[in-house]
C-alpha atoms as a PDB file:
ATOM      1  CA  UNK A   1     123.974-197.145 -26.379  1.00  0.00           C
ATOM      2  CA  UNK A   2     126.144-195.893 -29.238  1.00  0.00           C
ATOM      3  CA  UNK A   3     128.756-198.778 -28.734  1.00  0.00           C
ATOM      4  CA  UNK A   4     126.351-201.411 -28.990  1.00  0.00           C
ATOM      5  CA  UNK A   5     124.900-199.625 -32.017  1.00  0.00           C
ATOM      6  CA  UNK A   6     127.930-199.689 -33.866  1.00  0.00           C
ATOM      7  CA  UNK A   7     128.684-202.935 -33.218  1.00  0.00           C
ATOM      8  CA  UNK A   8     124.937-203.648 -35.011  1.00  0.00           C
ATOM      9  CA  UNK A   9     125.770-201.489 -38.022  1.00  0.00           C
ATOM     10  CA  UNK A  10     128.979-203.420 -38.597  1.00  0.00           C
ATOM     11  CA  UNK A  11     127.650-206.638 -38.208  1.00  0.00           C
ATOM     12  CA  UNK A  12     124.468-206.091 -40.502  1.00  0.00           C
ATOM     13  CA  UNK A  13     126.050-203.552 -42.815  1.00  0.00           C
ATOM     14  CA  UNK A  14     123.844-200.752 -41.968  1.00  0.00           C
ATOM     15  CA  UNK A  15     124.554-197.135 -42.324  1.00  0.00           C
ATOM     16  CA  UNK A  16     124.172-195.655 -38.285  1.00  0.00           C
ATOM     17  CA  UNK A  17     123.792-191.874 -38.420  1.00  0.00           C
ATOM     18  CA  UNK A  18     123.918-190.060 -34.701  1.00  0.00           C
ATOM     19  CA  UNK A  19     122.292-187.248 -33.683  1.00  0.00           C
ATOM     20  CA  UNK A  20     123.501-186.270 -29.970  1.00  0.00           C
ATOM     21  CA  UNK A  21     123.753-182.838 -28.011  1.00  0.00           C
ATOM     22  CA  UNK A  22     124.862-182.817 -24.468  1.00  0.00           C
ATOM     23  CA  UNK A  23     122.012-181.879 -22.059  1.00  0.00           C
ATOM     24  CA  UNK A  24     119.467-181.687 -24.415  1.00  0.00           C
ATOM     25  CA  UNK A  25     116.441-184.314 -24.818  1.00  0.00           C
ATOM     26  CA  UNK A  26     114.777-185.045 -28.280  1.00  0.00           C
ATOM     27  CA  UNK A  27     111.646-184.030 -26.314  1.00  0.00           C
ATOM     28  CA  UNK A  28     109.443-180.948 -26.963  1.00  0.00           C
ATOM     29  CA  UNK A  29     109.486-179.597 -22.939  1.00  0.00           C
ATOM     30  CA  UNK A  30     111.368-176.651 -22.863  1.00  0.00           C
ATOM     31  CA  UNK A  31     115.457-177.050 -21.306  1.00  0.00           C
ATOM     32  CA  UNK A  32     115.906-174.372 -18.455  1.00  0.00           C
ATOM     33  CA  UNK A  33     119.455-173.409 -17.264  1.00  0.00           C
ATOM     34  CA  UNK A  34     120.431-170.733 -14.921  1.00  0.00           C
ATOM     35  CA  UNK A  35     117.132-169.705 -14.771  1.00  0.00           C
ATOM     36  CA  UNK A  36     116.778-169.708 -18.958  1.00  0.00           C
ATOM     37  CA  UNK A  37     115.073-171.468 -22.034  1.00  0.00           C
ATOM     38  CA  UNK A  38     118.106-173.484 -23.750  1.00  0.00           C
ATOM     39  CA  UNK A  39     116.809-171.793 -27.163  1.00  0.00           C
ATOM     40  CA  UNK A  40     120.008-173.943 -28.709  1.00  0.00           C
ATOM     41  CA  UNK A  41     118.029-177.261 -27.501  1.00  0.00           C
ATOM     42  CA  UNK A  42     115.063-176.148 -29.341  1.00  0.00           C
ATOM     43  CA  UNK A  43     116.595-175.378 -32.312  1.00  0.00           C
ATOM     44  CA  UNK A  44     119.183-178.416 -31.799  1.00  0.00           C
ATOM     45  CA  UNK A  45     116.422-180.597 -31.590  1.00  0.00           C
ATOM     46  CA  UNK A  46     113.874-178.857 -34.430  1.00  0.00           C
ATOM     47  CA  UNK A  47     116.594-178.961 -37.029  1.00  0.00           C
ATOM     48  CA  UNK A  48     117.215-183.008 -35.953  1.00  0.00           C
ATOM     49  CA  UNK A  49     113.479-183.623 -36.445  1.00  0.00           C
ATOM     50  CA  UNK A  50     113.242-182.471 -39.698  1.00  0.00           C
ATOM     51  CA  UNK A  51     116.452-184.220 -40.941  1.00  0.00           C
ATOM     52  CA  UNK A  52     114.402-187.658 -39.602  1.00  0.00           C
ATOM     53  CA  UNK A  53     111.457-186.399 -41.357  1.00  0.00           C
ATOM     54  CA  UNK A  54     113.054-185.844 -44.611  1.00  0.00           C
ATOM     55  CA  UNK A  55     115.207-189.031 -44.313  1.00  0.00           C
ATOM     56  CA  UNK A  56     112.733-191.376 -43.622  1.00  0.00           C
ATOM     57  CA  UNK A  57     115.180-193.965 -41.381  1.00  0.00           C
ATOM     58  CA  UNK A  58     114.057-197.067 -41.477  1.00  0.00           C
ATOM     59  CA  UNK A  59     114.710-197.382 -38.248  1.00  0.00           C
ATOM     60  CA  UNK A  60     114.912-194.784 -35.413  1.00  0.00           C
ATOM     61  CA  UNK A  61     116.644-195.501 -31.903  1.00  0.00           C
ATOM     62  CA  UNK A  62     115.925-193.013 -29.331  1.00  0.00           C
ATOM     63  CA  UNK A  63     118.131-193.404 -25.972  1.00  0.00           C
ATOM     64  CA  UNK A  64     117.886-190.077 -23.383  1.00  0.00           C
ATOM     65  CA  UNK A  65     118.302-189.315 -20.496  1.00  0.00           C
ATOM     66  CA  UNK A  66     115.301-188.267 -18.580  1.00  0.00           C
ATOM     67  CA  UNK A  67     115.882-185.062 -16.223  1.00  0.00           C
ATOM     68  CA  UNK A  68     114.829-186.169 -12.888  1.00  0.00           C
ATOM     69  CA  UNK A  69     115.017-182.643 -11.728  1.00  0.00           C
ATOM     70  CA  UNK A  70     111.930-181.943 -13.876  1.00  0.00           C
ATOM     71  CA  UNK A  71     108.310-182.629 -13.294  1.00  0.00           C
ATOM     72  CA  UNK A  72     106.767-186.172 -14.450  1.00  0.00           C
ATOM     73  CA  UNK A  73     103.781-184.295 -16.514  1.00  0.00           C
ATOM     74  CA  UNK A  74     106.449-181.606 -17.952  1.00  0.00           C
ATOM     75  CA  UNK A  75     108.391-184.693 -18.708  1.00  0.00           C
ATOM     76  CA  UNK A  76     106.048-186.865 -19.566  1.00  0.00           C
ATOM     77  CA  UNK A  77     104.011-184.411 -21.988  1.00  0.00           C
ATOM     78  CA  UNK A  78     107.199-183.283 -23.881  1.00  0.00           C
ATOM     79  CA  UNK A  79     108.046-186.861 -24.953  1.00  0.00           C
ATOM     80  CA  UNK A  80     104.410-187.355 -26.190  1.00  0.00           C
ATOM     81  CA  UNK A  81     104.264-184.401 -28.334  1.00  0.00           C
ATOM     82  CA  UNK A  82     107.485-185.246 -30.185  1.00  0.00           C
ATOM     83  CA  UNK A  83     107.079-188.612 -30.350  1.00  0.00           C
ATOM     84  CA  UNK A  84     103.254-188.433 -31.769  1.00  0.00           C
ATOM     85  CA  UNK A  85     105.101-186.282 -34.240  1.00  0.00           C
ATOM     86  CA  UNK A  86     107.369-189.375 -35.257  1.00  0.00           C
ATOM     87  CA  UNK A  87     104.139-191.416 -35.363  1.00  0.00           C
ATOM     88  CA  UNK A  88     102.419-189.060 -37.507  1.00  0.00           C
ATOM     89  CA  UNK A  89     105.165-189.169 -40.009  1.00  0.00           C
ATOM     90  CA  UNK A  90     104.732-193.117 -40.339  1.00  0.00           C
ATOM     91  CA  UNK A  91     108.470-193.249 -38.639  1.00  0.00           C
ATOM     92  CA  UNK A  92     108.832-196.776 -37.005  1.00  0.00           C
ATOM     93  CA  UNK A  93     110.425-195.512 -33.521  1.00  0.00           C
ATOM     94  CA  UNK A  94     111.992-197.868 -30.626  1.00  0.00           C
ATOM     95  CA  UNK A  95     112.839-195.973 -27.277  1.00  0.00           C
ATOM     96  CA  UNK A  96     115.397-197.755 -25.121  1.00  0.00           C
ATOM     97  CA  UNK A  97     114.239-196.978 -21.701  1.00  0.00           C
ATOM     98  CA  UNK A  98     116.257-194.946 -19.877  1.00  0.00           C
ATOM     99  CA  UNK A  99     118.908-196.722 -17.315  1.00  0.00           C
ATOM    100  CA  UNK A 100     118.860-195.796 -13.612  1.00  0.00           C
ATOM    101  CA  UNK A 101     120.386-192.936 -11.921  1.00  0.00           C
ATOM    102  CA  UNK A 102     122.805-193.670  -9.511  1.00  0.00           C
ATOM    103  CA  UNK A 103     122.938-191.000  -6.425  1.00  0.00           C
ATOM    104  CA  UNK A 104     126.723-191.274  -6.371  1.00  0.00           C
ATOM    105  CA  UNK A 105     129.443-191.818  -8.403  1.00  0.00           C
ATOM    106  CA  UNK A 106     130.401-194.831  -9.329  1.00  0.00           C
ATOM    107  CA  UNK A 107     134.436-194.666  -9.602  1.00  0.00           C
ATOM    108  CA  UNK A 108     134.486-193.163  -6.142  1.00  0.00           C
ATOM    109  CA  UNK A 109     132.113-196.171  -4.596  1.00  0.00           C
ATOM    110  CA  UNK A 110     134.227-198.298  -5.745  1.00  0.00           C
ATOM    111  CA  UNK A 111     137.223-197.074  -4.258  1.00  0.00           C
ATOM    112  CA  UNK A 112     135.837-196.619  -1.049  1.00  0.00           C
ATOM    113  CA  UNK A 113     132.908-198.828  -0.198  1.00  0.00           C
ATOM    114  CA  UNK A 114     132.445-201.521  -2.973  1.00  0.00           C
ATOM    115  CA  UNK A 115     130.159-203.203  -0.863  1.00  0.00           C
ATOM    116  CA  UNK A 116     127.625-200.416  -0.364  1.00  0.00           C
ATOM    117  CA  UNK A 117     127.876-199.417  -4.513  1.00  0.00           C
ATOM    118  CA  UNK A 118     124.490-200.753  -5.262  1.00  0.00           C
ATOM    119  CA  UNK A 119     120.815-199.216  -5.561  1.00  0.00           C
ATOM    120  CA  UNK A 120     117.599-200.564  -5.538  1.00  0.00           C
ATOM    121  CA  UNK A 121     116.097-200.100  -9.151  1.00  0.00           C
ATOM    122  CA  UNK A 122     112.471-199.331  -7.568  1.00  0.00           C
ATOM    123  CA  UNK A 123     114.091-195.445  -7.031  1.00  0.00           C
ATOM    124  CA  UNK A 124     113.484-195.585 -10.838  1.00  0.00           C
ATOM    125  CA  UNK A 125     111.013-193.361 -12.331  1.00  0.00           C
ATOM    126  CA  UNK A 126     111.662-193.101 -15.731  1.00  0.00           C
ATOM    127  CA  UNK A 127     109.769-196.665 -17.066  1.00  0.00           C
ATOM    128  CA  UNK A 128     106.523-195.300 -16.327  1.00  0.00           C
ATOM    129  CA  UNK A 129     107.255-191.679 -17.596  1.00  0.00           C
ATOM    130  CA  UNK A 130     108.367-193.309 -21.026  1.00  0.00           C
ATOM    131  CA  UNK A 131     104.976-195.915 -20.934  1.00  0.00           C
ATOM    132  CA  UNK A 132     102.517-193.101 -20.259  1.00  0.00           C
ATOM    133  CA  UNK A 133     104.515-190.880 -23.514  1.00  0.00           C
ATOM    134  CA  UNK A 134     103.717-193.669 -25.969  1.00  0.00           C
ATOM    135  CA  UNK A 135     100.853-194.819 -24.826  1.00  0.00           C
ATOM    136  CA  UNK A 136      98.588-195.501 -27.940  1.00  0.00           C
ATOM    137  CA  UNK A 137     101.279-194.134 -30.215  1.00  0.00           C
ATOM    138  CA  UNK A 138     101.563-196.353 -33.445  1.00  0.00           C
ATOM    139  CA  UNK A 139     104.797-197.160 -34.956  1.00  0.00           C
ATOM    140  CA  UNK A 140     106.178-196.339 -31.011  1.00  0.00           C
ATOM    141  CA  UNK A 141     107.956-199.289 -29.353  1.00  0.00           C
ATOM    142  CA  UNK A 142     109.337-199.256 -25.725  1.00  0.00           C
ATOM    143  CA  UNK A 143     112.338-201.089 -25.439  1.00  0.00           C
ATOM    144  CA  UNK A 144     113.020-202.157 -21.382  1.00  0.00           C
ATOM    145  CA  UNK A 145     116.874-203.476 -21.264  1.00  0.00           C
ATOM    146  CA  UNK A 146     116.369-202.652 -17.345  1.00  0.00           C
ATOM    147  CA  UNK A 147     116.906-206.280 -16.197  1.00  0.00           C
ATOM    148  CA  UNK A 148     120.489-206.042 -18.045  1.00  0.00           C
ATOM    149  CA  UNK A 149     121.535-203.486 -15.321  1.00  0.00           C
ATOM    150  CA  UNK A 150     119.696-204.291 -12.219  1.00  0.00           C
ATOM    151  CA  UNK A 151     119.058-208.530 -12.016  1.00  0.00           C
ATOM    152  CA  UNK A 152     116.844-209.108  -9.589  1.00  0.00           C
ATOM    153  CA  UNK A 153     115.756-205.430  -9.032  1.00  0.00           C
ATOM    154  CA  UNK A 154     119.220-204.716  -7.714  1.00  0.00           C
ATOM    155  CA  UNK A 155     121.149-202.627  -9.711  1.00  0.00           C
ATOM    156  CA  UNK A 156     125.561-203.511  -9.311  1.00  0.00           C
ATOM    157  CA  UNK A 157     128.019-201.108 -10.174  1.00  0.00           C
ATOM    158  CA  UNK A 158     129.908-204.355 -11.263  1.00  0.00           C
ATOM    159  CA  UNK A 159     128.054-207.608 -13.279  1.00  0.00           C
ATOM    160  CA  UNK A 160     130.264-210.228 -13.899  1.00  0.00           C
ATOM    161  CA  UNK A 161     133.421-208.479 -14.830  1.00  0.00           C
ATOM    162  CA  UNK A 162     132.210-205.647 -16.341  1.00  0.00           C
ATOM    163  CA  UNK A 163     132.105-202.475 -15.012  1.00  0.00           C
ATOM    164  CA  UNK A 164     128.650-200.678 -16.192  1.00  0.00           C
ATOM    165  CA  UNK A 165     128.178-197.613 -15.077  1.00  0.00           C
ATOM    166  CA  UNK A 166     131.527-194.488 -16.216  1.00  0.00           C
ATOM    167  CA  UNK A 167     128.951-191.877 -14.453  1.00  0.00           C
ATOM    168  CA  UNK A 168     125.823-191.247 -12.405  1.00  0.00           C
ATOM    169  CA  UNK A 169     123.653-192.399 -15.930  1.00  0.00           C
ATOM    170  CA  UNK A 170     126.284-193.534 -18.987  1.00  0.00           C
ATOM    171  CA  UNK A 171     127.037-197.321 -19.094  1.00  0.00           C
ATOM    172  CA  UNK A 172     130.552-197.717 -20.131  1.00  0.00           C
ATOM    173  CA  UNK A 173     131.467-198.752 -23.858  1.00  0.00           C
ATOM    174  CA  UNK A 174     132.483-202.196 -22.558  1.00  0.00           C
ATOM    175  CA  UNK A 175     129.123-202.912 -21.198  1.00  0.00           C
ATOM    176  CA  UNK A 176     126.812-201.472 -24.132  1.00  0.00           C
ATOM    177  CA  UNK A 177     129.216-203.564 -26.552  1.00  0.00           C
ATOM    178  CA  UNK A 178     128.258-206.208 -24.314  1.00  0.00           C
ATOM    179  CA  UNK A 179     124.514-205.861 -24.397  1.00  0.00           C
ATOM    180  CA  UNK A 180     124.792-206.024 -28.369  1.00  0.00           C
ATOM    181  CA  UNK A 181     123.044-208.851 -28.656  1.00  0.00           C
ATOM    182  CA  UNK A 182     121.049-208.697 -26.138  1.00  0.00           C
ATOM    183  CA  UNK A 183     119.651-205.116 -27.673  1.00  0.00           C
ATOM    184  CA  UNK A 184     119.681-206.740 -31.074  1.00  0.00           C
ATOM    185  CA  UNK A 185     116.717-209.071 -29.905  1.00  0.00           C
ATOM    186  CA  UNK A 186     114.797-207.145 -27.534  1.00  0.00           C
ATOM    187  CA  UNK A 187     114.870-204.799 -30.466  1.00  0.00           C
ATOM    188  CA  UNK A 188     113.077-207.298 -32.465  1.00  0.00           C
ATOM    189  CA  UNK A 189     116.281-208.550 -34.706  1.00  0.00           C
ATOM    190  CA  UNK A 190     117.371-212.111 -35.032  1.00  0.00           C
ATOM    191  CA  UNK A 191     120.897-212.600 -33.417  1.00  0.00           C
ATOM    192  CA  UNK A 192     122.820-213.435 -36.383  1.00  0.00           C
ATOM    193  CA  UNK A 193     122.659-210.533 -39.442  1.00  0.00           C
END
């Protein structure tokens, strides 16, 4: 979602700060690898929430990627925890739902079977982890741009002439600058700055 971020900022002339580490959610369940705590995801993502505490953003964007490999309550309870923290803190918070997860990847199906490079979005677990997380959390908006990727509960590798997906769950810059406005009103922003 960063390029269609950016291309917000510059329009409105706002100042767009990033916070992103590879692998690790701004969630409070616990990262395992190779059997191990991630104790740089904690720490990663402690130090980020006190920089949004002390800044007071206007405006905080959260886009993740939700582990499917982990359990729905793990999941589920994690998310809840930090983002009642948020709340708490009088932070107004959107969360753009996560995207699908494609089972393959995407340069490959389109090399091979272009035909066959499409999933069905009901596979999609994430929209109901994300609603039970905020549910009754003030200042805590969900933000669904799910119909932008899968039309008709079908989810393309290729709308119009856009490629979306560059992996099994990153949309390519092209197609996030494309959703601009698009994310600009389902964020609650008129189209025009």
């Amino acid at each position: 979602w960063r390029s269609a971020l950016e291309q917000l900022a510059l329009m409105r002339g706002w100042r767009l700060v990033t916070y992103t580490k590879s692998s690790c959610p701004f969630s409070s369940y616990d990262v395992v690898r190779n059997g191990s705590i991630s104790q740089s995801c904690n720490k990663w993502r402690e130090s980020v929430s006190d920089i949004i505490k002390q800044e007071r953003p206007d405006l905080l964007i959260l886009g993740q990627y939700l582990n499917p490999g982990r359990d729905a309550d793990v999941l589920t309870a994690g998310y809840r925890k930090t983002w009642r923290e948020l709340s708490e803190a009088g932070i107004d918070v959107r969360i753009l739902q996560d995207t699908p997860t494609l089972p393959f990847l995407p340069d490959e199906c389109l090399a091979w079977t272009p035909d066959e490079c499409v999933i069905d979005r009901n596979t999609d677990r994430s929209g109901a982890i994300e609603a039970a997380a905020a549910q009754g959390l003030r200042s805590i908006r969900l933000v669904d741009m799910g119909d932008f990727f899968c039309p008709n509960g079908r989810c393309p590798l290729v709308i119009g002439n856009l490629v979306v997906w560059r992996d099994r769950h990153h949309m390519t810059r092209t197609y996030s600058r494309a959703l601009a406005p698009f994310l600009a009103e389902r964020l609650g922003f008129d189209q025009k700055p």
